[in-house]
Protein backbone atom coordinates (compact mmCIF):
# COMPACT_ATOMS: atom_id res chain seq x y z
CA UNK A 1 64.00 122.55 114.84
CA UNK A 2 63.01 118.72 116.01
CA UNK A 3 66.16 116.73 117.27
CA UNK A 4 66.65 113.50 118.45
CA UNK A 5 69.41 112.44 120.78
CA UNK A 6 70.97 109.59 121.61
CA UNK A 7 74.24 108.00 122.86
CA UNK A 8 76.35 104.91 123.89
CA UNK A 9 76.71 105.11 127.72
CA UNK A 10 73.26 105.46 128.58
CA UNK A 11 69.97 106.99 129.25
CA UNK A 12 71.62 108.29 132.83
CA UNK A 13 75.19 109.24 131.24
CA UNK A 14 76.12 112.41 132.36
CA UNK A 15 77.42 113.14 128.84
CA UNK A 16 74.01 112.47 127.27
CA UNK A 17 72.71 115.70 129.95
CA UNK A 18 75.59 118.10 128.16
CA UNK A 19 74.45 116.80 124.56
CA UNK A 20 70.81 117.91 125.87
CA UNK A 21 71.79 121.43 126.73
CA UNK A 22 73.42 121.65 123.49
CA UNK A 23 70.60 120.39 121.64
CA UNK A 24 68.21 122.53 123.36
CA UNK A 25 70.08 125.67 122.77
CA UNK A 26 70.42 125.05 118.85
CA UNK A 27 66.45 124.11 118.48
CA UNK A 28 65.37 127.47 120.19
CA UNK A 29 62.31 128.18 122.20
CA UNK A 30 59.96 126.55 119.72
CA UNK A 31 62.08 123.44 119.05
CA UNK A 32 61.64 120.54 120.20
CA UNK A 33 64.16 118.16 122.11
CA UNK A 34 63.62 114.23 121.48
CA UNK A 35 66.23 111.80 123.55
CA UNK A 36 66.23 107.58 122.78
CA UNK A 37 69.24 106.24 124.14
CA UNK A 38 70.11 102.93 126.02
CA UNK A 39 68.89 101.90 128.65
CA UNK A 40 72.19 100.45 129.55
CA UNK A 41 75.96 101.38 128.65
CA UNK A 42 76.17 100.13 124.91
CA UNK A 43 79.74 101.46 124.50
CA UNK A 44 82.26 99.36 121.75
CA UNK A 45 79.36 97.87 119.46
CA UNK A 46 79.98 100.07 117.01
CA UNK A 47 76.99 100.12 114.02
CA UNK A 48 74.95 97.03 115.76
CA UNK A 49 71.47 96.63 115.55
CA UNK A 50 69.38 93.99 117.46
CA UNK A 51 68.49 92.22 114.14
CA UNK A 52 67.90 88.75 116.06
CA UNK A 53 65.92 89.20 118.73
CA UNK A 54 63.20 92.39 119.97
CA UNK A 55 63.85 95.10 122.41
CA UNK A 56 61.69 96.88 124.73
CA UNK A 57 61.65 100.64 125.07
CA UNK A 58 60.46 102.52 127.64
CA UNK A 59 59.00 106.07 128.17
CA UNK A 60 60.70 107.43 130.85
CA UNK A 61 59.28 111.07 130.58
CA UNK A 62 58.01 114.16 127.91
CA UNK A 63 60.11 113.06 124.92
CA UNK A 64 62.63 110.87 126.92
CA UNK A 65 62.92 107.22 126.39
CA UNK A 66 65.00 104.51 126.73
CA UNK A 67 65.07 101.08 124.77
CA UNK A 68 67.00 97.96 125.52
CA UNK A 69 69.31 98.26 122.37
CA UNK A 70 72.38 99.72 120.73
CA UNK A 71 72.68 103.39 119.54
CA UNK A 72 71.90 102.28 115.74
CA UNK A 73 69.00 100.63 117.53
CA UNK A 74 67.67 103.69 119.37
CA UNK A 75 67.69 106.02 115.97
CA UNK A 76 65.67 103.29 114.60
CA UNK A 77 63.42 103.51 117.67
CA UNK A 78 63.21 107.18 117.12
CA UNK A 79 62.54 107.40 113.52
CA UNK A 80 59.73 104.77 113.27
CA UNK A 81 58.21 104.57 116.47
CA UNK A 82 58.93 107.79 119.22
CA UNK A 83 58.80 110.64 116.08
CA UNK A 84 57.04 108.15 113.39
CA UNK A 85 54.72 110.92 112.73
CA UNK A 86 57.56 113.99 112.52
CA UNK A 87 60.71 112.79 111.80
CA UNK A 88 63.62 114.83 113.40
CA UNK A 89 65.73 117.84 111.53
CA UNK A 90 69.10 116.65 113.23
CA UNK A 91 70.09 113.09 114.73
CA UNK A 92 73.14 113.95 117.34
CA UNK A 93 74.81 111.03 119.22
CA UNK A 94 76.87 111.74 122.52
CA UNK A 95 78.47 113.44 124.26
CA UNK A 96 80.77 110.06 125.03
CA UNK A 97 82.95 109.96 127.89
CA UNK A 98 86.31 109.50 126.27
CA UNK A 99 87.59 110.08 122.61
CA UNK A 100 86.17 108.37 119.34
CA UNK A 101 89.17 109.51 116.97
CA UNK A 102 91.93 107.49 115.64
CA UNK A 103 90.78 103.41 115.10
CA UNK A 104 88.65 104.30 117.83
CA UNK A 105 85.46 105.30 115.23
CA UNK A 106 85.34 101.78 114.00
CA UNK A 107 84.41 100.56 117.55
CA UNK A 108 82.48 103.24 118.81
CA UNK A 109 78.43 103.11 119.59
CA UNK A 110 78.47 106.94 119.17
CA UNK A 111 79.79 106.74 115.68
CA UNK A 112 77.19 104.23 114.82
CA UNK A 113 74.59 105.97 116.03
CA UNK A 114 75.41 108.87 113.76
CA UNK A 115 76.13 106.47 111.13
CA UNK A 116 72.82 105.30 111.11
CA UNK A 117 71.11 108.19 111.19
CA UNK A 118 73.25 109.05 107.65
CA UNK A 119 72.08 105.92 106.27
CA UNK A 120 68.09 107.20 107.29
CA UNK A 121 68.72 110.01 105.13
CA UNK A 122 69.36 112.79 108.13
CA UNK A 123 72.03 115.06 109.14
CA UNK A 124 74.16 113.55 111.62
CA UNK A 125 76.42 114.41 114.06
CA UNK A 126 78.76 112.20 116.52
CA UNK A 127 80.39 114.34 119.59
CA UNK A 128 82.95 113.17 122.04
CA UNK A 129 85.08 114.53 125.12
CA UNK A 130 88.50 113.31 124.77
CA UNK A 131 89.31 113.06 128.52
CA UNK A 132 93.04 113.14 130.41
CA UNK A 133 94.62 114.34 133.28
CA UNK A 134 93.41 117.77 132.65
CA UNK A 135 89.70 116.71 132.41
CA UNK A 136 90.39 114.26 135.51
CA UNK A 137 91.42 117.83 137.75
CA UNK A 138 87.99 119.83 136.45
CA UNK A 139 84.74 119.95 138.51
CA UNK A 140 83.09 119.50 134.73
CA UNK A 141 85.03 116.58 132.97
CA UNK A 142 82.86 117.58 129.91
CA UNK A 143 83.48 121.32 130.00
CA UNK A 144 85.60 121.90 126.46
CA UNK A 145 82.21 120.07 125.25
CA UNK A 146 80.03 122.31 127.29
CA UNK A 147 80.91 125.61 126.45
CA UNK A 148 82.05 125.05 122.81
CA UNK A 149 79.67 121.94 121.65
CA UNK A 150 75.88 124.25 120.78
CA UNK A 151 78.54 127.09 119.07
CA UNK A 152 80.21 123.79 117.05
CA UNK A 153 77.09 122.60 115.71
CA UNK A 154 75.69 125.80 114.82
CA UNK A 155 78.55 126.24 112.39
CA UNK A 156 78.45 122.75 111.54
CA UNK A 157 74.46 123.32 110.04
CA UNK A 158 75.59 126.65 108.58
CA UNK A 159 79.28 125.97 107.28
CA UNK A 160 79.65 122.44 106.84
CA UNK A 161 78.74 120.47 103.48
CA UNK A 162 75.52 118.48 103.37
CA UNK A 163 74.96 116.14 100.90
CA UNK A 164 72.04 113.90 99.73
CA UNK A 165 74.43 111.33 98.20
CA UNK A 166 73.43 107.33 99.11
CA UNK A 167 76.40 107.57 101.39
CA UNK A 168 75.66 110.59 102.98
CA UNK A 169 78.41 112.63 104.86
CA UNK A 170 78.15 112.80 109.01
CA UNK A 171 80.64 114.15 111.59
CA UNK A 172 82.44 113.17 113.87
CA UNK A 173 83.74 115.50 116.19
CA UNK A 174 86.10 115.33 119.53
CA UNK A 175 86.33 117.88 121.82
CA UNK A 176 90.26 118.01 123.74
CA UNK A 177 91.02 116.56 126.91
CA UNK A 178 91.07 120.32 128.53
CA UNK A 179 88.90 123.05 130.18
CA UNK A 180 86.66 124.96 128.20
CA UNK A 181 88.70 128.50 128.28
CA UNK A 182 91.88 126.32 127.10
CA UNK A 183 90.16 125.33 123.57
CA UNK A 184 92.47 126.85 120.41
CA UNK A 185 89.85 126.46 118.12
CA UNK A 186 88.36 124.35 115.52
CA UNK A 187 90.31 122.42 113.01
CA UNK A 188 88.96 119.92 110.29
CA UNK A 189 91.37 117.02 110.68
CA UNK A 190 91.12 113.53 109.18
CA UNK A 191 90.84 110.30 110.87
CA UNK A 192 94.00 108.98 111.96
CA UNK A 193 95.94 105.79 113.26
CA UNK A 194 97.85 105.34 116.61
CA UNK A 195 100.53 102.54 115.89
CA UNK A 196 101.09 100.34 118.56
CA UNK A 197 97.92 101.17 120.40
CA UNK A 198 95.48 97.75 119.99
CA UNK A 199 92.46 96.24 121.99
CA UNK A 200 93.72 92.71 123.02
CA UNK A 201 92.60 90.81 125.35
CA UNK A 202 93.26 90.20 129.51
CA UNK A 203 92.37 86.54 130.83
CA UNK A 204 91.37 86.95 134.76
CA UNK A 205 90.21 83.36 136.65
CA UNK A 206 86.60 83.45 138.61
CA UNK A 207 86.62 81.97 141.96
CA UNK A 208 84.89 79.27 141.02
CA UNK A 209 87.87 78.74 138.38
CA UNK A 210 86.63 79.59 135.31
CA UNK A 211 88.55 81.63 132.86
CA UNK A 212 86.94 84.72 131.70
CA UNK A 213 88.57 87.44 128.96
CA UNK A 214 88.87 91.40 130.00
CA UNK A 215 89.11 93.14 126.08
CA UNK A 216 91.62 95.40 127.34
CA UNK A 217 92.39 98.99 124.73
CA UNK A 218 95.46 100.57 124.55
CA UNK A 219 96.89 103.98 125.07
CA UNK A 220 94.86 106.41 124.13
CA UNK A 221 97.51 109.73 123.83
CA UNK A 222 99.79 108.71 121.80
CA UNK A 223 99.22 111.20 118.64
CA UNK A 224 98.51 110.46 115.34
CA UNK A 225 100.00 112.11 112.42
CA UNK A 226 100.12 115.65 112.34
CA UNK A 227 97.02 117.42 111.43
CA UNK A 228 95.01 114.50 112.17
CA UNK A 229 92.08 113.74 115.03
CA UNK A 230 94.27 112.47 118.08
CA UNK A 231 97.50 115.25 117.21
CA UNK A 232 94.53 118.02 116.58
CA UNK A 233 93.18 117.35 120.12
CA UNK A 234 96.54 117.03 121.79
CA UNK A 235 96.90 120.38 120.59
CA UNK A 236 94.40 121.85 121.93
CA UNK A 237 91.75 122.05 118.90
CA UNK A 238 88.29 120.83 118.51
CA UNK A 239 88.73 117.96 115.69
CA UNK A 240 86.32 117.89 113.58
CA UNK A 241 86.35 114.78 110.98
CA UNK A 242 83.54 114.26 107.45
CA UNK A 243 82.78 110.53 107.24
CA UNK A 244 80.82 108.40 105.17
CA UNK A 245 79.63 104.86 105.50
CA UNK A 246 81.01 103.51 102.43
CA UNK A 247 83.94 101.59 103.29
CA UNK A 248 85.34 101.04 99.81
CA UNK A 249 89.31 101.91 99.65
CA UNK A 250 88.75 103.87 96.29
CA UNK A 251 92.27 104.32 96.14
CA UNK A 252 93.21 101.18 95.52
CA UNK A 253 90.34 100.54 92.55
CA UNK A 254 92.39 101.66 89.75
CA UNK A 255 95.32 99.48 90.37
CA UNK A 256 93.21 96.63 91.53
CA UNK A 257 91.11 96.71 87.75
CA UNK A 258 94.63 96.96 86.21
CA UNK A 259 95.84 93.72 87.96
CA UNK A 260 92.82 91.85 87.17
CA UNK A 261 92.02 92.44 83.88
């Protein structure tokens, strides 16, 4: 199996080493490991692509490279330029330091990495380490994401649905903020909401006077509903979330056609 890596906080993220042990163990001894990933930390741009203006990439080794761009940016790198002539099996994005559940997914470079690689036509999938306290006291912040992440992907390719659909499913999954021998399990959960948790902003004055902003998040433990991405991984359980890229609210179609005629 070929597979192409990539993440939001960097070429040198020590995340993006775990998601390369992973990825190595699922595309065997004749596989083939492919990593293009940011040169520099591209974390909160979500599905942006450097439409404006070029970007250099950079070999940095045997199938390693880095380009001057956001997530979304490196799978394009990879697809037409690094693997132009073999295009990968499996596009995974991550491992991120911290979780991308809750309204998190809507900001997150790791997301839109995966996302993009959906829109290309590719199985995709997004992995995060939910971090807290716990994580904070291990040697191995990434450990739950360690020991369970090549076992969670396998089952992914072999359990999960796959579809060929214009917006193609991905997944998103978030590892809990505990040691690897403290993991429940797996549970499909859906994305959820944190109420009163919002990025804002924090105004700080430069010496020379100026007034810069801070965008400042919010808490990030406060659960979600039950059975959903934050509450799963407060629990203790792998979350593992199907997503698409079409953002239409189909629920609210019907109703909307009724109203207008």
């Amino acid at each position: 199996m070929r597979i192409l890596i990539t993440n939001d906080d960097g070429i040198n993220a020590p995340g993006l080493a775990v998601l390369a042990e992973i990825a190595n163990e699922i595309a065997g001894p004749g596989g083939e490991v492919w990593t293009v990933a940011p040169a520099f930390e591209q974390s909160g741009v979500g599905h942006c692509i450097s439409y404006t203006h070029p970007m250099m990439i950079a070999k940095l080794g045997e199938r390693r490279y880095a380009a001057e761009g956001s997530p979304a940016d490196c799978v394009l790198a990879g697809l037409y330029d690094v693997m132009q002539d073999a295009r990968p099996d499996l596009i995974l994005s991550g491992v991120n330091r911290g979780n991308n559940a809750a309204e998190n997914v809507l900001y997150s470079g790791t997301i839109g990495g995966a996302l993009e690689a959906a829109l290309q036509g590719l199985p995709a999938i997004a992995l995060s380490q939910f971090m807290g306290p716990e994580t904070q006291a291990l040697d191995d912040p990434f450990q739950a994401a360690r020991v369970h992440g090549a076992r969670l992907v396998r089952d992914l390719l072999e359990k999960g649905l796959w579809d060929t659909g214009d917006y193609r499913l991905f997944y998103n999954v978030n590892f809990p903020p505990i040691g690897g021998a403290a993991v429940k399990g797996t549970k499909i959960a859906a994305q959820g909401y944190r109420t009163d948790t919002f990025f804002g902003v924090e105004p700080h004055m430069s010496p020379s006077g100026r007034k810069f902003l801070w965008i400042k998040g919010g808490p990030q433990h406060k659960p979600t509903a039950p059975g959903t991405d934050v509450a799963v991984n407060l629990d203790g359980y792998i979350a593992v979330t199907p997503m698409r890229a079409d953002l239409t609210a189909h629920d609210a179609m019907a109703e909307l056609e009724a109203r207008f005629g």
